[in-house]
Protein backbone atom coordinates (compact mmCIF):
# COMPACT_ATOMS: atom_id res chain seq x y z
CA UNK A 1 -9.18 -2.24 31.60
CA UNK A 2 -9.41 -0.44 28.43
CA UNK A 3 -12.40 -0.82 26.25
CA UNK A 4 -11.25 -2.26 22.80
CA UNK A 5 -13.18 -1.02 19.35
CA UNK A 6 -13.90 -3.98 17.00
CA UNK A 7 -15.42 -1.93 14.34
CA UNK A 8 -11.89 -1.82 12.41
CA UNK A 9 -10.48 -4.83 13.18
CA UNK A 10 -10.51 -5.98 9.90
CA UNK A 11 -9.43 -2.80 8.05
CA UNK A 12 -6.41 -2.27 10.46
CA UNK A 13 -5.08 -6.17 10.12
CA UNK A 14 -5.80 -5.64 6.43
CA UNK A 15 -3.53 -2.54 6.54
CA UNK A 16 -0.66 -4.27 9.04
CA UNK A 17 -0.35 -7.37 7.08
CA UNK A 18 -0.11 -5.43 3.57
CA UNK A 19 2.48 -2.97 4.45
CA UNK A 20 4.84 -6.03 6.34
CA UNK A 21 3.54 -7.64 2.98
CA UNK A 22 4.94 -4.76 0.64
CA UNK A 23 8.07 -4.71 2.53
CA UNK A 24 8.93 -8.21 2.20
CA UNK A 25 8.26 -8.53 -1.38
CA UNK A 26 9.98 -5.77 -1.98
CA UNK A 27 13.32 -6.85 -0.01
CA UNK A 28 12.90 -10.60 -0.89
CA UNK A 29 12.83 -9.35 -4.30
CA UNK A 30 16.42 -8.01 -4.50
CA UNK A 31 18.62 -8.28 -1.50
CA UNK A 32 17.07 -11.42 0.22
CA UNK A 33 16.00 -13.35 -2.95
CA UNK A 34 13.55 -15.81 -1.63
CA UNK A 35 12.48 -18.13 -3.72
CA UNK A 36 8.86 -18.82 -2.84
CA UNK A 37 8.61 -15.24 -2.99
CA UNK A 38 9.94 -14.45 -5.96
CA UNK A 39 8.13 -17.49 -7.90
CA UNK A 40 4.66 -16.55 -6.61
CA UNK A 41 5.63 -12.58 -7.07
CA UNK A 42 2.30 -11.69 -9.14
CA UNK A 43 -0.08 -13.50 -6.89
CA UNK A 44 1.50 -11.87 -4.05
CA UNK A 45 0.90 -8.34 -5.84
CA UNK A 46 -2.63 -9.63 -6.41
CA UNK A 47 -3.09 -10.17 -2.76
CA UNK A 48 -1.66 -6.67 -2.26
CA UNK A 49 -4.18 -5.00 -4.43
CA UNK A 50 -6.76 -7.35 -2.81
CA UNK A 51 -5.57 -5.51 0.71
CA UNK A 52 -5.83 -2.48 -0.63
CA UNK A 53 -9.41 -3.16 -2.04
CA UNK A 54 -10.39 -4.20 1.93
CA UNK A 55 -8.33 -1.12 3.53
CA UNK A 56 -10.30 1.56 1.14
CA UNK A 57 -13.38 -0.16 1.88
CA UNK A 58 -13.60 -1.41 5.19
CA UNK A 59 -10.92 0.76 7.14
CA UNK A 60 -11.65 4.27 6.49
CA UNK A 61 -14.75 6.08 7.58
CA UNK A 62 -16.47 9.20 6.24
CA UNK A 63 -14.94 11.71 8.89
CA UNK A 64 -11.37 10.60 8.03
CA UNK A 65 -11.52 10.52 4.03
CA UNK A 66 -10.31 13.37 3.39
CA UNK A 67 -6.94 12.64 5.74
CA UNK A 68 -6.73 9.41 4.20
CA UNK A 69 -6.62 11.00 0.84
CA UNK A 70 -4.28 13.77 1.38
CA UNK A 71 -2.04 11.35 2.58
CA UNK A 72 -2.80 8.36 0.22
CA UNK A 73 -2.06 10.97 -2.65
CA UNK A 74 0.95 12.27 -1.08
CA UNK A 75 2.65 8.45 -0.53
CA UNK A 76 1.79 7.37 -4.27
CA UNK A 77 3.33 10.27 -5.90
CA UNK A 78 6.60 9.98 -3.84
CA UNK A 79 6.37 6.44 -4.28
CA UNK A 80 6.10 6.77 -7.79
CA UNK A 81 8.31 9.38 -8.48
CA UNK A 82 11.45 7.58 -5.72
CA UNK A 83 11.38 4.79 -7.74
CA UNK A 84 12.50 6.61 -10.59
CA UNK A 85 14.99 8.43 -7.96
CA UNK A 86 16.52 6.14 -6.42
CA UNK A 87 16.98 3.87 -9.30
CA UNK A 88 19.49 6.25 -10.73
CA UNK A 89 21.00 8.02 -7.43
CA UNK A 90 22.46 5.00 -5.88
CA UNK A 91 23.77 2.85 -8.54
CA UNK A 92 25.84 -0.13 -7.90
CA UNK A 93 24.83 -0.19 -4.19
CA UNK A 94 21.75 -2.29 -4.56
CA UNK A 95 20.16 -0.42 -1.93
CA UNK A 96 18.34 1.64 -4.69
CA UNK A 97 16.66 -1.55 -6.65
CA UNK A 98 15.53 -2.55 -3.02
CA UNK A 99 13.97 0.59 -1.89
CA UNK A 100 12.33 0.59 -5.21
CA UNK A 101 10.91 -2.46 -5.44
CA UNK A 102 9.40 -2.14 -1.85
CA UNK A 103 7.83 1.37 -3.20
CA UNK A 104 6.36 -0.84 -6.18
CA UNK A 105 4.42 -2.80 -4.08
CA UNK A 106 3.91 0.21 -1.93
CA UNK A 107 1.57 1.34 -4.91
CA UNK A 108 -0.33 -1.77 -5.22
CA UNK A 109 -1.25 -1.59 -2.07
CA UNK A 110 -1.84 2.27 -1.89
CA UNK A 111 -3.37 3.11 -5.09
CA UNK A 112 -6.50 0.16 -4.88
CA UNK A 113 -7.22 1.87 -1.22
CA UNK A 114 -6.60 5.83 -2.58
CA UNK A 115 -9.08 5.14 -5.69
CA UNK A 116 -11.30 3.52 -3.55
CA UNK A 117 -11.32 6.13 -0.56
CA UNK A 118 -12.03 8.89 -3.57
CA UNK A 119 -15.06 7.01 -5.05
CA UNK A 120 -16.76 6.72 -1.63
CA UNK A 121 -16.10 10.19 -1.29
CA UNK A 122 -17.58 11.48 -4.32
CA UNK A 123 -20.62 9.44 -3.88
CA UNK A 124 -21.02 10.77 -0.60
CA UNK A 125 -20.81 14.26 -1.83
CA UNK A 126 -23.34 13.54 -5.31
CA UNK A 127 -26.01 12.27 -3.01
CA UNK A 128 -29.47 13.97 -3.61
């Protein structure tokens, strides 16, 4: 039987349940249009950026930082800059309001967790 770490239990369900989170806003948003979902839209966002908060915090220690910020970096700028993208490639599909909508929320979950992630890291590097 494998022996199980607990240490990041609560970082990696914080992750899991933001990025299924992200996606469904995003789709419920445009193709699925849910309701409850779209009426509670900006609380849902907050909850996102409350995720994010908990993943930069709690899920990321000092030896993986610098991955996590490479790669944090890397998915907000692409998220940013395919929403523009794929706005105005696929018009009329509605595949392209979807896909940008999900990277919207993408970025409130990201960019809470990638500031986060930084700050630790610079006051880990300023210590005297």
């Amino acid at each position: 039987m494998a022996i199980k770490s607990k240490e990041n239990s609560v970082g990696a369900w914080a992750f899991l349940i933001g990025v299924v989170l992200a996606t469904l806003v995003g789709l419920s948003s445009t193709i699925f249009s849910i309701p409850y979902v779209v009426t509670y839209s900006a609380q849902i966002y907050g909850i996102l950026v409350i995720l994010g908060l908990v993943i930069g915090f709690v899920n990321i220690p000092g030896k993986d930082s610098q991955t996590f910020l490479m790669a944090g970096t890397a998915l907000v700028v692409v998220s940013r800059f395919g929403m523009d993208g794929v706005r105005g490639s696929i018009i009329g599909v509605g595949v392209g309001d979807a896909v940008a909508a999900i990277f919207g929320a993408f970025l409130a979950l990201f960019v809470p967790a990638t500031i986060v992630v930084a700050l630790k890291s610079v006051f880990s590097i300023s210590k005297i």
